[in-house]
Structure formats: structure tokens, C-alpha cells
C-alpha atoms as a PDB file:
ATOM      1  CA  UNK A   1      13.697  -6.170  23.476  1.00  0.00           C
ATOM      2  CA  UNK A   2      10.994  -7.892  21.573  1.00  0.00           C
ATOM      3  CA  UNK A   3      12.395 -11.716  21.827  1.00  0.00           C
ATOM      4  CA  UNK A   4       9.603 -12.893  22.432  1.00  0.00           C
ATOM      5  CA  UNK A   5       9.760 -15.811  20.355  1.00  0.00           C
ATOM      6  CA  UNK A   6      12.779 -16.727  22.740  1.00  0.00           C
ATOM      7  CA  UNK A   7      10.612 -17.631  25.391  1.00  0.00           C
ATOM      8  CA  UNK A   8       9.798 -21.432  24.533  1.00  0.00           C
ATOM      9  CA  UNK A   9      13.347 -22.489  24.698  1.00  0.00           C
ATOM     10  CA  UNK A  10      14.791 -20.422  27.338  1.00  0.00           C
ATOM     11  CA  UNK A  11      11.611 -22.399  29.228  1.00  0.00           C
ATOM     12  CA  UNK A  12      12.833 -25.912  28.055  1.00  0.00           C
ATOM     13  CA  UNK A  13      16.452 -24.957  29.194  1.00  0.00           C
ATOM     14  CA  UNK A  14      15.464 -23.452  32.576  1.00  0.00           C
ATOM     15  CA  UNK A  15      13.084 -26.265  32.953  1.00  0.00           C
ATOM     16  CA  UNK A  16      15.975 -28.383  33.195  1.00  0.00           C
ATOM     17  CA  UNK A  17      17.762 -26.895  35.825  1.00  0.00           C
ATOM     18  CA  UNK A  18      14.569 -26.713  37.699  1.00  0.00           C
ATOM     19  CA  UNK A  19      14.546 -30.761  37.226  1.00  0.00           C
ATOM     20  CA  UNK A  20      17.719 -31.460  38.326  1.00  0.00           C
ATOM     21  CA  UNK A  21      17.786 -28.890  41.005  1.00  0.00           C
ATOM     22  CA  UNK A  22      21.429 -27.878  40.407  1.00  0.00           C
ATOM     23  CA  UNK A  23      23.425 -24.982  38.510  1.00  0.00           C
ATOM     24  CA  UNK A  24      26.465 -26.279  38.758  1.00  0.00           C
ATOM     25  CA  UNK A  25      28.725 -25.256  35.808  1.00  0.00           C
ATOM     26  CA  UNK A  26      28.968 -28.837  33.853  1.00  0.00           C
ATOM     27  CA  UNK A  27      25.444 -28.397  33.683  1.00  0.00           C
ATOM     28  CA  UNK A  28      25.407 -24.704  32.375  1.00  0.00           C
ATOM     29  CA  UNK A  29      27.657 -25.711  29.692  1.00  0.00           C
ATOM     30  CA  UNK A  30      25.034 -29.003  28.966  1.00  0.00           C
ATOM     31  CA  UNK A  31      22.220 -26.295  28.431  1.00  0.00           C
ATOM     32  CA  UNK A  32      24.307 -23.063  26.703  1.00  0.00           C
ATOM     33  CA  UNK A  33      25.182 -26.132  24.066  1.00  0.00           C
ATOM     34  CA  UNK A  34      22.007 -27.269  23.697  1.00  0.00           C
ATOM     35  CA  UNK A  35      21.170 -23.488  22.808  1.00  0.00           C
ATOM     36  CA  UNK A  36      23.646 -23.283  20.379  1.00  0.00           C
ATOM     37  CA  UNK A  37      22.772 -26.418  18.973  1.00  0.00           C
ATOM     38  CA  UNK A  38      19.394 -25.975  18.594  1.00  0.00           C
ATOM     39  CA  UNK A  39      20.417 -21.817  17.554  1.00  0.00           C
ATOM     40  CA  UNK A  40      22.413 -22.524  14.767  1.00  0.00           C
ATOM     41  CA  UNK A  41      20.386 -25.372  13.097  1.00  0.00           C
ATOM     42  CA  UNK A  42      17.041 -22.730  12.908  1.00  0.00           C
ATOM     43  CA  UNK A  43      19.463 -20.371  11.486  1.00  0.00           C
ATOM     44  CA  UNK A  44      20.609 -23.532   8.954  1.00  0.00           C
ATOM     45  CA  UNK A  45      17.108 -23.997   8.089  1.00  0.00           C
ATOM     46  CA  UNK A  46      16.485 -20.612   7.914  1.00  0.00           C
ATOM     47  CA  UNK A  47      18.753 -20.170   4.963  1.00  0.00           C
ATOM     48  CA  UNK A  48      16.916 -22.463   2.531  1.00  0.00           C
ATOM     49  CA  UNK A  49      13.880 -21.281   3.326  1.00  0.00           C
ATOM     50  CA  UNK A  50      11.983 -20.929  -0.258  1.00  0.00           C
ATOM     51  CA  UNK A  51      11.304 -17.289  -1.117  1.00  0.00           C
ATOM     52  CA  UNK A  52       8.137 -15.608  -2.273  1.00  0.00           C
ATOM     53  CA  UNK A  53       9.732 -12.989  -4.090  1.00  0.00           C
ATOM     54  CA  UNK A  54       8.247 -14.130  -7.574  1.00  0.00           C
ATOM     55  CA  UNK A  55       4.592 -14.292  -5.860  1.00  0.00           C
ATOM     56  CA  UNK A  56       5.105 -11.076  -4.223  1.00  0.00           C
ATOM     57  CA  UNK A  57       6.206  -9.212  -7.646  1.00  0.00           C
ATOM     58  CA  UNK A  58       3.170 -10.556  -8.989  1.00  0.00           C
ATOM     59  CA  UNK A  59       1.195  -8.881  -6.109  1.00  0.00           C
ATOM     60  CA  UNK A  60       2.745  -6.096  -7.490  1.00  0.00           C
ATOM     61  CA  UNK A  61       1.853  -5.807 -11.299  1.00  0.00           C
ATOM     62  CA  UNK A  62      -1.962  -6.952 -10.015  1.00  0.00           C
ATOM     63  CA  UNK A  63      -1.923  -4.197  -7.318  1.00  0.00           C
ATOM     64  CA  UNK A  64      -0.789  -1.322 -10.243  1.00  0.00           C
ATOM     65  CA  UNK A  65      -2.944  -2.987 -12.935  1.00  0.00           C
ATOM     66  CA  UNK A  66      -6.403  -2.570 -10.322  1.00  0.00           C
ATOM     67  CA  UNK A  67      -4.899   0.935  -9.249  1.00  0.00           C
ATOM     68  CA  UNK A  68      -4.606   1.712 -13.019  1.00  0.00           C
ATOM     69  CA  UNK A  69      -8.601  -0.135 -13.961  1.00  0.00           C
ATOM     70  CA  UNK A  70      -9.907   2.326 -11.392  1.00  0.00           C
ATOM     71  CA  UNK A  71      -8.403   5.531 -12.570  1.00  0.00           C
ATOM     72  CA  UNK A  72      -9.734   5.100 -16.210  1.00  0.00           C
ATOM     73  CA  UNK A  73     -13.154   4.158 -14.811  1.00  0.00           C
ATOM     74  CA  UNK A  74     -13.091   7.164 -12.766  1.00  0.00           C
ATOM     75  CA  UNK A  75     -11.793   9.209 -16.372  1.00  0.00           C
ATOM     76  CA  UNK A  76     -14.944   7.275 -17.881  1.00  0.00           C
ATOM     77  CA  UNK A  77     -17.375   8.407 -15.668  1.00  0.00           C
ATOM     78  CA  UNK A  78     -16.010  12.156 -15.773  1.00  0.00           C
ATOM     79  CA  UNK A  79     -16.122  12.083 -19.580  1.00  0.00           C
ATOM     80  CA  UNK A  80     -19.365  10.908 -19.949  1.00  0.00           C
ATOM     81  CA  UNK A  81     -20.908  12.499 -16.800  1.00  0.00           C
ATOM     82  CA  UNK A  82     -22.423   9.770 -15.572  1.00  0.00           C
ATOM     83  CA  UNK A  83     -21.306   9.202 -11.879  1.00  0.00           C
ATOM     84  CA  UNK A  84     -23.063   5.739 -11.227  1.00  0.00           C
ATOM     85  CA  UNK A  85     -20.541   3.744  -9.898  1.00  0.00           C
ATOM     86  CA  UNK A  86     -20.578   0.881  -6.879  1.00  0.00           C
ATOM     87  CA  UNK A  87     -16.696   0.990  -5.731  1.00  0.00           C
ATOM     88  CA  UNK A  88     -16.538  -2.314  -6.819  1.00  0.00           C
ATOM     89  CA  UNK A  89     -13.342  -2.076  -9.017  1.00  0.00           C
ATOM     90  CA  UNK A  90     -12.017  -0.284  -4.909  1.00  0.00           C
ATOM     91  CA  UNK A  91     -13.555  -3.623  -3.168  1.00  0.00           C
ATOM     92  CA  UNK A  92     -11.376  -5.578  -5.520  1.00  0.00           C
ATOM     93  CA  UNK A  93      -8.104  -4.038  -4.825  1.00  0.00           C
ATOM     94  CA  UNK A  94      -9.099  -4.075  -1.443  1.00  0.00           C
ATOM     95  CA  UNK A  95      -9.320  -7.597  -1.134  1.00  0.00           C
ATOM     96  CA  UNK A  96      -5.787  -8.306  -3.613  1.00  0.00           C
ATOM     97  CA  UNK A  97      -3.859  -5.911  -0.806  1.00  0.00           C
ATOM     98  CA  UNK A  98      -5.262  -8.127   1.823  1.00  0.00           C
ATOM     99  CA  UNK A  99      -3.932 -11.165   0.227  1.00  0.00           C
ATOM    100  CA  UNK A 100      -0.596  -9.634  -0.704  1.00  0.00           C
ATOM    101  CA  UNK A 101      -0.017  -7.958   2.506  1.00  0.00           C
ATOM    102  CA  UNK A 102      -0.645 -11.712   4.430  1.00  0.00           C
ATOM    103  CA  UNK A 103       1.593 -12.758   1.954  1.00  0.00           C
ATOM    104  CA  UNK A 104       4.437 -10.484   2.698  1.00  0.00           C
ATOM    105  CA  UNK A 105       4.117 -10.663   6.633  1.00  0.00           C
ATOM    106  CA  UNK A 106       4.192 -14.597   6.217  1.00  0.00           C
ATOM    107  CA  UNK A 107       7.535 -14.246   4.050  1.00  0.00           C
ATOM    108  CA  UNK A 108       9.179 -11.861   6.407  1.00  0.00           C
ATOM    109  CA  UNK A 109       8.203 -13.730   9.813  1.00  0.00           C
ATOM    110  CA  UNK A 110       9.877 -16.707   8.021  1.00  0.00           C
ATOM    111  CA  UNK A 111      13.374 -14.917   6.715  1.00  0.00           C
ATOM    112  CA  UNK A 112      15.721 -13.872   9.336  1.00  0.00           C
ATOM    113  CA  UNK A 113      18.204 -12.474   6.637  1.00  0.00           C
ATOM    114  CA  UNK A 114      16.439 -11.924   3.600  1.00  0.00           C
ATOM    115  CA  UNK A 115      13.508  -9.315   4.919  1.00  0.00           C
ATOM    116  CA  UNK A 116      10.575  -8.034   2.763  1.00  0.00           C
ATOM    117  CA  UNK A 117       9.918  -4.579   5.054  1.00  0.00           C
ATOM    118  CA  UNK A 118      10.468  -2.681   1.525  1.00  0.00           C
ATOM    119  CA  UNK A 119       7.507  -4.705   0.432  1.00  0.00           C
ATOM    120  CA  UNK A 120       5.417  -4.427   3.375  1.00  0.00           C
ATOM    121  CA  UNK A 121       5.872  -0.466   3.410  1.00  0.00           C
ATOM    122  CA  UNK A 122       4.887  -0.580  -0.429  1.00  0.00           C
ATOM    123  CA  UNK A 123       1.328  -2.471   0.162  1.00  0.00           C
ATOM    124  CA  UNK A 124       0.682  -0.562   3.181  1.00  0.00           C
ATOM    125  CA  UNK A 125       1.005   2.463   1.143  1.00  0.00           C
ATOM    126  CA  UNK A 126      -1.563   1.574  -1.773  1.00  0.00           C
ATOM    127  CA  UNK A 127      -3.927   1.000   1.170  1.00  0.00           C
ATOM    128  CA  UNK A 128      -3.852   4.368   1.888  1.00  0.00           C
ATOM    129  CA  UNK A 129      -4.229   5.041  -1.454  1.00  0.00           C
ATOM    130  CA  UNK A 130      -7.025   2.896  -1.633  1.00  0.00           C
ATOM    131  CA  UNK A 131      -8.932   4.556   0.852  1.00  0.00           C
ATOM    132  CA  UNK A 132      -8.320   7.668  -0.571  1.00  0.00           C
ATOM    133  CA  UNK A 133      -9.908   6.212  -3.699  1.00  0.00           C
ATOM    134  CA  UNK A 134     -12.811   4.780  -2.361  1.00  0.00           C
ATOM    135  CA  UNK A 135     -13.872   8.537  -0.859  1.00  0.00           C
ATOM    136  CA  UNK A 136     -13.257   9.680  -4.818  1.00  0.00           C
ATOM    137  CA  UNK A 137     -15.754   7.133  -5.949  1.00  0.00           C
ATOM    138  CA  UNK A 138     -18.064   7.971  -3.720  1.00  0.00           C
ATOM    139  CA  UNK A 139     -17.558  12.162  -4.932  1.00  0.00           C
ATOM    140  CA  UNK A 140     -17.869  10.996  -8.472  1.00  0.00           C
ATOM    141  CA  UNK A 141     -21.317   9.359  -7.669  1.00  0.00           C
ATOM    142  CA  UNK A 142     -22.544  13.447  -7.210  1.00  0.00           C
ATOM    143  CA  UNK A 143     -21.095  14.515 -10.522  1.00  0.00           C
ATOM    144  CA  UNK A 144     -23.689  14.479 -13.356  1.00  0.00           C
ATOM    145  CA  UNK A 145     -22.826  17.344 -15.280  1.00  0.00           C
ATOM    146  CA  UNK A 146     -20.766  16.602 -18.345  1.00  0.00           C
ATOM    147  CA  UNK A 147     -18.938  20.058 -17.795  1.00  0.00           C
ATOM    148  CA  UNK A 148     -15.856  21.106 -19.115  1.00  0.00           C
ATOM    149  CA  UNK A 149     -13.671  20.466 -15.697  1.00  0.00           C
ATOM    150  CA  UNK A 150     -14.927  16.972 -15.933  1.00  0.00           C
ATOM    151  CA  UNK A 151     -12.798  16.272 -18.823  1.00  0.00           C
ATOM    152  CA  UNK A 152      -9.968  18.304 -17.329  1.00  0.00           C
ATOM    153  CA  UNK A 153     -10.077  15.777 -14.195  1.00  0.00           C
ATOM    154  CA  UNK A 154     -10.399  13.173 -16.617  1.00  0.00           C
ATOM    155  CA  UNK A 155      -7.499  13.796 -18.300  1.00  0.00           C
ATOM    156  CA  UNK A 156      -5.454  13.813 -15.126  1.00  0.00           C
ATOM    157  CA  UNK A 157      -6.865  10.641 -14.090  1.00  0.00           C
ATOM    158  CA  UNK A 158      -5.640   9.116 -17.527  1.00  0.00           C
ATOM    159  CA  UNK A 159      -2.260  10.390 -16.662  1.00  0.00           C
ATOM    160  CA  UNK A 160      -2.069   8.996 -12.996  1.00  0.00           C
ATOM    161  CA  UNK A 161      -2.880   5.901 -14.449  1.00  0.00           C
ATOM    162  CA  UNK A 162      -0.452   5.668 -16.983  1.00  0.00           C
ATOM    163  CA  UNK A 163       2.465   6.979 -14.204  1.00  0.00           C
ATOM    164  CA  UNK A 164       1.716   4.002 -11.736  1.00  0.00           C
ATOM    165  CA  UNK A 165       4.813   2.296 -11.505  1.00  0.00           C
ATOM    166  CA  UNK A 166       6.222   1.378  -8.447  1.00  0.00           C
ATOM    167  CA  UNK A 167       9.672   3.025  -9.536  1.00  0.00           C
ATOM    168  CA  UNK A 168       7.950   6.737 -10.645  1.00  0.00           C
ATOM    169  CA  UNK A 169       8.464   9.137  -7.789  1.00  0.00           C
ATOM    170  CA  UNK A 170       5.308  10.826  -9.105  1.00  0.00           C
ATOM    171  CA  UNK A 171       7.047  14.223  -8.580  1.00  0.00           C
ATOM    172  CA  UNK A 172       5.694  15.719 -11.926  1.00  0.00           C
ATOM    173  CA  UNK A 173       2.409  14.374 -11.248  1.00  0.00           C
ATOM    174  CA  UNK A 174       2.137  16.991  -8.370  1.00  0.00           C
ATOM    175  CA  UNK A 175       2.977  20.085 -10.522  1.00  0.00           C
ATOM    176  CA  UNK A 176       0.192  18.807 -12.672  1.00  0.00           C
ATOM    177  CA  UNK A 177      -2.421  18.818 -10.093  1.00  0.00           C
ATOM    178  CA  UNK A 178      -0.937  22.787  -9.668  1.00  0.00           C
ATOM    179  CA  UNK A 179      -1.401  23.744 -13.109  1.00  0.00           C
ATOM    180  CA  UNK A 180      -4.743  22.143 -12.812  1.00  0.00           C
ATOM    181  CA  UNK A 181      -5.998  24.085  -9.571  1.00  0.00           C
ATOM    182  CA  UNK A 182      -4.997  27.309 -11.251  1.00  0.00           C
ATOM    183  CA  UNK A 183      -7.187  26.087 -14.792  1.00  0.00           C
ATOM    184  CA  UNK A 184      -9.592  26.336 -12.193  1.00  0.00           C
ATOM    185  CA  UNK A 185      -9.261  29.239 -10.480  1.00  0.00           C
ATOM    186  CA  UNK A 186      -8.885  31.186 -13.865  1.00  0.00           C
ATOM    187  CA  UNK A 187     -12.369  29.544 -15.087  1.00  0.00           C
ATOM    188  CA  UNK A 188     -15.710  31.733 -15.132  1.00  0.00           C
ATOM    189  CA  UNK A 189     -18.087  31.387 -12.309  1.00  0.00           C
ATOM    190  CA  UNK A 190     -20.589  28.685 -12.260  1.00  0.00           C
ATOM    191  CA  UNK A 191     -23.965  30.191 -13.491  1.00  0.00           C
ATOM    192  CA  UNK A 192     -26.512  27.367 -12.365  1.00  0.00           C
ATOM    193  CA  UNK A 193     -26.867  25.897  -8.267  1.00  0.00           C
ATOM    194  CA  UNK A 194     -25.702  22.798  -9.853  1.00  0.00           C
ATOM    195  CA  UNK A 195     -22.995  24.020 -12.146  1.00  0.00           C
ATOM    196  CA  UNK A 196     -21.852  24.991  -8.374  1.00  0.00           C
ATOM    197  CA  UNK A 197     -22.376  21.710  -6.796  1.00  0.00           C
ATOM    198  CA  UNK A 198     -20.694  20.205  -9.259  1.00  0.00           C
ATOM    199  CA  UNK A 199     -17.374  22.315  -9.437  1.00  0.00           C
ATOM    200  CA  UNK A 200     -17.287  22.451  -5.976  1.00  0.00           C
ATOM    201  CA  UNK A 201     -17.532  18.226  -5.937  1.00  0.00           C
ATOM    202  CA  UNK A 202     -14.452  18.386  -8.760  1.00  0.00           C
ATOM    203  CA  UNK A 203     -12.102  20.646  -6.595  1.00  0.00           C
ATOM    204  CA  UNK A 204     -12.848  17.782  -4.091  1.00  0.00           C
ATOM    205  CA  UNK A 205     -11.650  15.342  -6.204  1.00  0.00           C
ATOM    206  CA  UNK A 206      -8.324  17.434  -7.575  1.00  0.00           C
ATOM    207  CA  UNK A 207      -7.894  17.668  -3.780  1.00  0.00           C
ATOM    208  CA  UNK A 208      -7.980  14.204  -3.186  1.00  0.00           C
ATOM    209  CA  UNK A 209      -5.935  13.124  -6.303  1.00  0.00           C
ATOM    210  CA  UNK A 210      -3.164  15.703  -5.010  1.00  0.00           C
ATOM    211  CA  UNK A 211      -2.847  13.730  -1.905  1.00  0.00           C
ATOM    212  CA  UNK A 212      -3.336  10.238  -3.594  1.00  0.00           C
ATOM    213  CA  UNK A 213       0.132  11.249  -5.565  1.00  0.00           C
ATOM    214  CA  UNK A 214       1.597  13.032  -2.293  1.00  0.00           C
ATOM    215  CA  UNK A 215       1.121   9.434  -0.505  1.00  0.00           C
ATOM    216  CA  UNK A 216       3.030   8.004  -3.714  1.00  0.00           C
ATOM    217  CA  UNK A 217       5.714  10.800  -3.453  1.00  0.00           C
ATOM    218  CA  UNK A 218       6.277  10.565   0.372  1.00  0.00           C
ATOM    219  CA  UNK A 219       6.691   6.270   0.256  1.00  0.00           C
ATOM    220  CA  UNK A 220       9.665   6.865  -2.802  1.00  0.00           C
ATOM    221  CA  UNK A 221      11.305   9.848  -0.914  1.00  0.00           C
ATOM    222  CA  UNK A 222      11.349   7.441   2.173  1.00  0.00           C
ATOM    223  CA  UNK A 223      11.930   3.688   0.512  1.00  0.00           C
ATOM    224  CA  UNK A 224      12.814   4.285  -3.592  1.00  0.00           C
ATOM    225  CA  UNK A 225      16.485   3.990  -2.942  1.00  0.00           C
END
């Protein structure tokens, strides 16, 4: 049943039965008090635990502030055409989830009644997003054309950014990236080999912003009320 953390004292209690070689009732009742003793002043305890709330929000604004760095980055790069990039900005974030998902795990292994799985679910979530992101900046290092769909992606990527909140659902964002595929499927064929490369590199990346918002869409459907 996963009480697993029962195991030390149900050992203590059973080791003194073992000691005094009896289970007669008087000293059932000794050990089911000592249980309840012992039960009810973790759960005292328990209650004034400090919370980490505060900390945790923090996590929070630092988390959507690095998500939002990242996205205008990637908008600067497209603008200019210039796809240099090292993922560092992605190695960041990667490293504040870390910290805020340790965090969170600590908080809720320590709260029996106050539990943070809403929080845990949330972090977990921008590490997929994350991931997701680090494959984009890797795309955008292929992009060196300053073509006119690069400033159409980087226009959406300025509008992720500013949508970030914890509390959007992110449901618009998705009809975007629809009127955006069809922009692109009304456009004139590229005329160069790397006009080609290139377009083909920026459907990649509409593709993977769709499901960076999708992952966004599917947490608040799940955990936003």
C-alpha cells in the first residue's frame, strides 16, 4: 500500500514483543499506545512544519521569466537570421527546474496535509517544455536566411513569450500556430536549395512550438482548476 515509511516503528513495536516473548493483551495495549503516542505527536509536528510556498512561487516567476528570455532570443535570431546560438539560456532553465523541482519534492515529503503535487505537476511540465526547446535551438542553429517566414516565426515566438503565465490556458496560442501553418502553405515555392532547407527547418520549428503550447494546454485542462 506504499507505507513504507511504517516499517521502522512497526519494527521497534514488534521488537518488543519479540523481547519479552509474550502477546498477551496488557502488552498489546502497552505497544498500540505507544503507536498512538508516537502517531499523533508526528502528526503534531507535522502541522507547524514551515512552508515553502513563498520559495516555490519564486521558482515560479524565475521558471516563466527564463521560458520568456529564451523565446525572444529565439525571435532575435529569426529576425536577424543569424542562428548561432549555444542553448545556454536552455542549460540555465535546466538547472533552475532542477533546483525547484528538489525543492518541491522536499516540501511535499515533509507535509502530510498541506501537499504541493499541483506544483510538482507544473515543473515537471516546463521540463518537457524545456526539452522541446532545446531541439528548437538546435533547428535555429540551421537557419541563416533572413527570409520572410523567419519573421513570421518570430513574431509568434514574441507572442508565446508574452502569454507565459502559469494561469493562461494557451488555447488561442494554438489557433495561432493554425493560421500560421496555412501563411505557409499559401506562400510561393522556395526558388533556391537553401531557400528549401530553410523553410523546411521553419515548419520544424512551427511544429515544435505547436506542441510546446499543446504541453501548456494539456497541464491547465488537467491541473488549472
Amino acid at each position: 500500500m506504499g507505507w513504507e515509511i511504517g516499517i521502522t516503528p512497526s519494527s521497534v513495536l514488534v521488537g518488543h514483543l519479540l523481547v519479552q516473548e509474550s502477546t498477551s493483551p496488557a502488552l498489546l495495549l502497552n505497544e498500540v499506545l505507544l503507536f498512538l503516542i508516537g502517531t499523533s505527536f508526528a502528526l503534531l509536528v507535522n502541522l507547524y512544519m514551515p512552508s515553502r510556498e513563498k520559495a516555490i512561487q519564486s521558482y515560479h516567476l524565475q521558471v516563466e521569466e527564463k521560458l520568456k528570455d529564451i523565446l525572444l532570443r529565439f525571435k532575435y535570431y529569426l529576425s536577424r537570421g543569424d542562428g548561432r546560438n549555444q542553448a545556454q539560456l536552455v542549460d540555465q532553465l535546466d538547472k533552475l527546474l532542477d533546483e525547484a523541482l528538489k525543492l518541491v519534492y522536499l516540501d511535499h515529503s515533509d507535509h502530510l496535509f498541506h501537499q504541493t503535487d499541483y506544483h510538482i505537476h507544473y515543473f515537471e511540465m516546463r521540463q518537457r517544455q524545456s526539452r522541446i526547446l532545446r531541439n528548437m535551438a538546435q533547428q535555429i542553429n540551421t537557419c541563416h536566411l533572413a527570409a520572410s517566414e523567419s519573421l513570421i516565426l518570430a513574431q509568434l515566438f514574441s507572442k508565446i513569450a508574452a502569454q507565459l503565465s502559469q494561469t493562461n490556458p494557451a488555447h488561442d496560442l494554438l489557433d495561432d500556430i493554425e493560421r500560421y501553418l496555412q501563411v505557409f502553405r499559401n506562400r510561393s515555392l522556395p526558388k533556391t536549395r537553401e531557400e528549401f532547407e530553410t523553410r523546411a527547418t521553419l515548419l520544424q520549428l512551427l511544429r515544435e512550438a505547436e506542441t510546446f503550447i499543446q504541453v501548456k494546454v494539456d497541464f491547465y485542462q488537467k491541473y488549472g482548476n
